[in-house]
N, C-alpha and C. Protein backbone atom coordinates (compact mmCIF):
# COMPACT_ATOMS: atom_id res chain seq x y z
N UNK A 1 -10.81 -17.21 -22.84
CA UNK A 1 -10.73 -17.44 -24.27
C UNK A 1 -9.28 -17.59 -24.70
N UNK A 2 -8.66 -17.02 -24.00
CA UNK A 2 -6.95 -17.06 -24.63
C UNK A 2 -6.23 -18.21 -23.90
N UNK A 3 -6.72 -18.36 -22.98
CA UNK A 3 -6.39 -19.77 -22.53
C UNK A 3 -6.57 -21.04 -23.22
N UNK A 4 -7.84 -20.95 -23.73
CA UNK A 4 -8.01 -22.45 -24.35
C UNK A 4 -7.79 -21.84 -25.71
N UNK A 5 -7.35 -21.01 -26.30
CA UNK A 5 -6.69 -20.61 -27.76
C UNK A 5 -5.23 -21.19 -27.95
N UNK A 6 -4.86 -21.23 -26.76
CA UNK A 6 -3.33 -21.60 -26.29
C UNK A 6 -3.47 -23.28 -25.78
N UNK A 7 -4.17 -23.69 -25.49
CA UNK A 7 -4.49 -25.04 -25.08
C UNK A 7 -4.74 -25.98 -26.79
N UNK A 8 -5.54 -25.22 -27.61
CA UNK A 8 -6.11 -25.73 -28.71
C UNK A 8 -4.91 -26.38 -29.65
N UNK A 9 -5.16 -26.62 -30.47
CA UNK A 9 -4.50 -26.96 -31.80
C UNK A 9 -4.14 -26.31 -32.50
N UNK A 10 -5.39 -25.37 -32.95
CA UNK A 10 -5.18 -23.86 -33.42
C UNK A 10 -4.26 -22.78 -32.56
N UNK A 11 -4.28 -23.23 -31.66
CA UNK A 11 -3.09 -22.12 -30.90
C UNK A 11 -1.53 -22.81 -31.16
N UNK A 12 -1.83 -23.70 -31.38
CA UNK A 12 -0.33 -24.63 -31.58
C UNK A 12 0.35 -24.18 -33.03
N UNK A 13 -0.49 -24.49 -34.04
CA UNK A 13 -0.55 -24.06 -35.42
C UNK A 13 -0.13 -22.71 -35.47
N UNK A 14 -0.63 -21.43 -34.85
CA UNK A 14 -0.43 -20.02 -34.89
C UNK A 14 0.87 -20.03 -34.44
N UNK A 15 1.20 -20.57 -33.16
CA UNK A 15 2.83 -20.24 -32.34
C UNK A 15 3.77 -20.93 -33.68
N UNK A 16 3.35 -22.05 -33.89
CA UNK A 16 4.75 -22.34 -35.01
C UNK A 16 4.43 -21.68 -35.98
N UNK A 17 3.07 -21.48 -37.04
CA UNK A 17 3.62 -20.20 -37.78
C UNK A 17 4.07 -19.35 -37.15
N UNK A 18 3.89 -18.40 -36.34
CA UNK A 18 4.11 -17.10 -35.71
C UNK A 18 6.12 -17.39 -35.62
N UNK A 19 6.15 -18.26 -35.28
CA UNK A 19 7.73 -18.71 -34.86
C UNK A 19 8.58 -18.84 -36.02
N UNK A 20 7.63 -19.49 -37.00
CA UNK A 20 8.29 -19.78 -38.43
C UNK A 20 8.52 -18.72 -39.21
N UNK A 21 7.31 -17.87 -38.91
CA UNK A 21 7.58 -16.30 -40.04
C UNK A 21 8.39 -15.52 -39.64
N UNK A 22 8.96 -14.98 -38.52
CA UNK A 22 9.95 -14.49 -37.94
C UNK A 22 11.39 -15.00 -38.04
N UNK A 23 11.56 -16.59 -38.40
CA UNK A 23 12.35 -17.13 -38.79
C UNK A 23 13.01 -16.87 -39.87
N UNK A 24 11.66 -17.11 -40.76
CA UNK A 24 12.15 -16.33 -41.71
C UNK A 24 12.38 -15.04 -42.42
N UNK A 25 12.10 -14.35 -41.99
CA UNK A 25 12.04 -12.95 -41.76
C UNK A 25 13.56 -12.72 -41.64
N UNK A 26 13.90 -13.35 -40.73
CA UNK A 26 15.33 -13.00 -40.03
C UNK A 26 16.42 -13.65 -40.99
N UNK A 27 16.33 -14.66 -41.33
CA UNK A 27 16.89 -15.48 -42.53
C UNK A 27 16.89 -15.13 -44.04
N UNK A 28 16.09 -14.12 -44.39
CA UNK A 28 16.14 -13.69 -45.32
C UNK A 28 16.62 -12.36 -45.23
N UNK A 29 17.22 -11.59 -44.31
CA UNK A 29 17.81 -10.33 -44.27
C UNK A 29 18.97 -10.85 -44.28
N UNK A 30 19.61 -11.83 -43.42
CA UNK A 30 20.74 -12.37 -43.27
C UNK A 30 21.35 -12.93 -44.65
N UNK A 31 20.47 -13.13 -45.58
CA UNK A 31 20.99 -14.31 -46.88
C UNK A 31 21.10 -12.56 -47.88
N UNK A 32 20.26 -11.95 -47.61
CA UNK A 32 20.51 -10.01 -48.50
C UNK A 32 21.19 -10.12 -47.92
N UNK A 33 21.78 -10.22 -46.60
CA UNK A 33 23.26 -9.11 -46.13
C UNK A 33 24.07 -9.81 -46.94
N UNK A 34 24.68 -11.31 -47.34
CA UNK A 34 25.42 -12.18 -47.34
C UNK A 34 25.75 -11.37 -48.99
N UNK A 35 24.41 -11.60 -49.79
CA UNK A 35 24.74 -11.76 -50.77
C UNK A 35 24.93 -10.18 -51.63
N UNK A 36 24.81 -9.19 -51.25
CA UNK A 36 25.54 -8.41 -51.33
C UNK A 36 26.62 -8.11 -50.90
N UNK A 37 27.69 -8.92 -50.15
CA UNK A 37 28.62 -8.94 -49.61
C UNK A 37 29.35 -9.87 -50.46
N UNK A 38 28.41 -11.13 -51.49
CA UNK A 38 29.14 -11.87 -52.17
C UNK A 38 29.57 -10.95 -53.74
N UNK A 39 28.14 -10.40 -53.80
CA UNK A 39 28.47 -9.40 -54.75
C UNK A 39 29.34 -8.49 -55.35
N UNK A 40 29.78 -8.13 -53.84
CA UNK A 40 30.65 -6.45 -53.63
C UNK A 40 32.10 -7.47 -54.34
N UNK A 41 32.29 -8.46 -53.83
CA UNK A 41 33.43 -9.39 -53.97
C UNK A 41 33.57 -9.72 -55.60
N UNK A 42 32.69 -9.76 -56.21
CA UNK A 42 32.57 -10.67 -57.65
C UNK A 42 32.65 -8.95 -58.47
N UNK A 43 32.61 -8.32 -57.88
CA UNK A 43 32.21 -6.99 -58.72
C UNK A 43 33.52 -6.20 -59.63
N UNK A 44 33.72 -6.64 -60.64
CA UNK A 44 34.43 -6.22 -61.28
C UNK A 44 35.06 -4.32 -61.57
N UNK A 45 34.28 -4.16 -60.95
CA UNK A 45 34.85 -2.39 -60.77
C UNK A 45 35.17 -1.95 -59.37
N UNK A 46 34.69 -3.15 -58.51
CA UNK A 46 35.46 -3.02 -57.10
C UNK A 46 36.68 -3.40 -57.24
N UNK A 47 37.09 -2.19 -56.44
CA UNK A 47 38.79 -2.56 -56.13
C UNK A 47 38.66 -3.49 -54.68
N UNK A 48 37.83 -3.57 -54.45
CA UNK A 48 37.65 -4.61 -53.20
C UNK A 48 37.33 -5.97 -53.34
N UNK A 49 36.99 -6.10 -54.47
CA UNK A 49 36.85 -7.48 -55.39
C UNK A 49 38.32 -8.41 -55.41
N UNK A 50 37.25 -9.70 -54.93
CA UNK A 50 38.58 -11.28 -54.28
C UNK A 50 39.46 -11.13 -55.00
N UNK A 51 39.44 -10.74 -56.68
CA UNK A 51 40.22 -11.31 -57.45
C UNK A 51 41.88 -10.35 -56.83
N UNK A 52 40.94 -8.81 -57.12
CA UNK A 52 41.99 -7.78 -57.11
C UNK A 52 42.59 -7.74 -55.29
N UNK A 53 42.16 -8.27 -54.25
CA UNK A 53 42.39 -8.34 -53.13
C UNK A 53 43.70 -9.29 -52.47
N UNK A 54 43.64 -10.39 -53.94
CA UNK A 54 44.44 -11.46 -53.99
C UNK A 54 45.64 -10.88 -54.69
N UNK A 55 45.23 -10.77 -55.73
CA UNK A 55 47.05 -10.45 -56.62
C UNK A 55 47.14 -8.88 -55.74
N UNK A 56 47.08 -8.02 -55.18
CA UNK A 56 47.49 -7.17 -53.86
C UNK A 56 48.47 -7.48 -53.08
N UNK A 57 47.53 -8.82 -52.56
CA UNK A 57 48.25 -9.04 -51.11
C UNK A 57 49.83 -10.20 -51.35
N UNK A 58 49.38 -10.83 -52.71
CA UNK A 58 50.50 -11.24 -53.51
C UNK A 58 52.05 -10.69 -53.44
N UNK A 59 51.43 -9.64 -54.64
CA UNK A 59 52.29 -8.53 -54.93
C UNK A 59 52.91 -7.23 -53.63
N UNK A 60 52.13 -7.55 -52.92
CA UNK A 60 52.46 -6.78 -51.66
C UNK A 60 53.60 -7.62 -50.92
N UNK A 61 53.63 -8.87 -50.63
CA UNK A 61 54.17 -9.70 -50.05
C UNK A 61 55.33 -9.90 -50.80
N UNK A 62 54.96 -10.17 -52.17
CA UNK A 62 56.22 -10.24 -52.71
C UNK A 62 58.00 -9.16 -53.06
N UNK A 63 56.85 -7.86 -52.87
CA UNK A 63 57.91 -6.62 -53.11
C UNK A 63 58.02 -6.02 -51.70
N UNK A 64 57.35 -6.30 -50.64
CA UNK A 64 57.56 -5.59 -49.74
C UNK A 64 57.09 -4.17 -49.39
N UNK A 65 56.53 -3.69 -50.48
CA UNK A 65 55.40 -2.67 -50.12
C UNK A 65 54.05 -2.86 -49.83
N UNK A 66 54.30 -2.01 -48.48
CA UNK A 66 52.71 -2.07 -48.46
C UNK A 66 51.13 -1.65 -49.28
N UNK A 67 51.38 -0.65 -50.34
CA UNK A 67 50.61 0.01 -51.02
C UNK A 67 50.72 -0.40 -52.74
N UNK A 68 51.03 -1.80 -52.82
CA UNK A 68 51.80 -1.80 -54.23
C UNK A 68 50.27 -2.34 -54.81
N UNK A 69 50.22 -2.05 -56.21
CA UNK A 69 49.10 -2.52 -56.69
C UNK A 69 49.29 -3.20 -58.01
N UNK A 70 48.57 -3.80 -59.24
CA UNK A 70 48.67 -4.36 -60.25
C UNK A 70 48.80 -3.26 -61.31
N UNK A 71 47.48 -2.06 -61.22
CA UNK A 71 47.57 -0.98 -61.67
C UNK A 71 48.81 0.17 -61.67
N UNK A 72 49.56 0.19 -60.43
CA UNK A 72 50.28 0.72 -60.36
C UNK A 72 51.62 -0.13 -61.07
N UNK A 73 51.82 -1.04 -60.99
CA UNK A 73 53.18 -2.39 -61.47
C UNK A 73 52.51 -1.96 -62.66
N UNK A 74 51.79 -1.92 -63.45
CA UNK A 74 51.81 -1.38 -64.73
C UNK A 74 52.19 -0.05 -65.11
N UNK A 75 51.56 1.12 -64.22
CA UNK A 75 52.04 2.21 -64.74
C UNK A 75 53.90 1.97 -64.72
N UNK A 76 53.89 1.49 -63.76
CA UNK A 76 55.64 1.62 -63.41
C UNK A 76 56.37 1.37 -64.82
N UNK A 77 55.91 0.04 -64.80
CA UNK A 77 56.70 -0.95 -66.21
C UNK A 77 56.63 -0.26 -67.31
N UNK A 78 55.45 0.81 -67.96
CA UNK A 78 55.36 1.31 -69.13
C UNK A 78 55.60 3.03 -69.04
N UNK A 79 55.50 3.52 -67.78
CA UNK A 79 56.22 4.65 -67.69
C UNK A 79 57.80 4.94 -67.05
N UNK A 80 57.92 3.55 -66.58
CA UNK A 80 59.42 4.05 -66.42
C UNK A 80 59.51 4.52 -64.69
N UNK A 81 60.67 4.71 -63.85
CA UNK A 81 60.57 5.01 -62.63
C UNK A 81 59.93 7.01 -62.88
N UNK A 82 59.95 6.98 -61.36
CA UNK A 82 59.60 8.57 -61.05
C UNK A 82 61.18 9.47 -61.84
N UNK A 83 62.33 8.97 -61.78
CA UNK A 83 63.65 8.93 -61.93
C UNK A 83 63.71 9.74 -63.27
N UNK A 84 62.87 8.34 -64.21
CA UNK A 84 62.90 8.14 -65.60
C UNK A 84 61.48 9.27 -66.37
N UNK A 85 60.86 9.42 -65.83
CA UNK A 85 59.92 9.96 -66.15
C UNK A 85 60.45 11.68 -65.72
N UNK A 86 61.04 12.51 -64.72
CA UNK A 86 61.55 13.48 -64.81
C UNK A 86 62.48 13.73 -65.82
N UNK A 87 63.46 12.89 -65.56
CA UNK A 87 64.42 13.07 -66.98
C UNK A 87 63.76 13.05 -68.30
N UNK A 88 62.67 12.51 -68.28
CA UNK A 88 61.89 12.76 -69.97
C UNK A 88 61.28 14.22 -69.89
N UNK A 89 61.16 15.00 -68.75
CA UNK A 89 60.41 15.84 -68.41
C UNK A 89 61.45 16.81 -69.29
N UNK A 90 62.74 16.93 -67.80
CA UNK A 90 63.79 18.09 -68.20
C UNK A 90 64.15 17.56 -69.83
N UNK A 91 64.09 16.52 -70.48
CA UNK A 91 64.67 16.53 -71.62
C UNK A 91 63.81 17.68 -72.56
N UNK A 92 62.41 17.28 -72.46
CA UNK A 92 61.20 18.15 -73.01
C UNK A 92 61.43 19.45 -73.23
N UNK A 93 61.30 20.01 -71.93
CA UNK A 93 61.61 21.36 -71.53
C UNK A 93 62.59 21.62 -72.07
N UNK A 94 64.00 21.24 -72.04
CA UNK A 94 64.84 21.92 -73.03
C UNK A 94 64.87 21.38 -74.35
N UNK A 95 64.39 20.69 -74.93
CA UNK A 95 63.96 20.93 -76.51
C UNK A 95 62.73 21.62 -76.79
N UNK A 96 62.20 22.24 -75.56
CA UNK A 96 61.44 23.67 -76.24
C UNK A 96 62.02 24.57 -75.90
N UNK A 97 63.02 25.29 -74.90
CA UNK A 97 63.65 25.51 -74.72
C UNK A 97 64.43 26.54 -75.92
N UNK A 98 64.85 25.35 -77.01
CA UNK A 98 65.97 25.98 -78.04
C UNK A 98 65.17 25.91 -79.03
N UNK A 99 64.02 25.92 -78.85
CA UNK A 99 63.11 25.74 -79.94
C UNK A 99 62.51 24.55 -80.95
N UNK A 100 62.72 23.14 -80.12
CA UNK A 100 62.28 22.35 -81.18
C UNK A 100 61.38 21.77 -80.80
C-alpha cells in the first residue's frame, strides 16, 4: 500500500505539500527572527537603534574616544567639564560655608 501511495499522484501531491509546509514553516521563523531584529534597530528607546549606532560611531571617530556618546556631548556642553563642574561645587560649599 505505501508503495503505490508513493507511485500515485496523490503521493506526489502529499511530498510537495509535505515539502512546501516545512518550507514554510522554516521561512516564517526566519522572516520573525529578521524582523525583530529590524525592529530592535528602528526602536527609538534602543540605544542600539541605526540611528543612535551611527552618530556613535561618528562621534567616536571623530574625537577619538572610544565611549563618547550624543547624550553624553550634551551633558558635557551644558554642564561644563568634570574641571568646571567641581569648581561650581567648592564655590557652593563655601558660600554655605559663610553663610549665604
Amino acid at each position: 500500500m505505501m508503495n503505490n501511495l508513493m507511485n500515485s499522484k496523490v503521493g506526489a501531491v502529499l511530498a510537495v505539500g509535505l515539502v512546501g509546509g516545512l518550507g514554510l514553516y522554516f521561512a516564517s521563523k526566519k522572516v520573525s527572527s529578521v524582523v525583530g531584529e529590524v525592529a530592535e534597530g528602528l526602536n527609538p528607546n534602543s540605544k542600539d537603534n541605526i540611528i543612535n549606532r551611527g552618530v556613535s560611531a561618528i562621534g567616536q571617530t571623530i574625537t577619538g574616544k572610544p565611549y563618547w556618546s550624543l547624550g553624553g556631548a550634551i551633558y558635557d556642553a551644558t554642564h561644563g567639564s568634570v574641571e568646571d563642574q567641581a569648581k561650581r561645587i567648592d564655590e557652593d560649599l563655601f558660600i554655605k560655608s559663610i553663610g549665604g
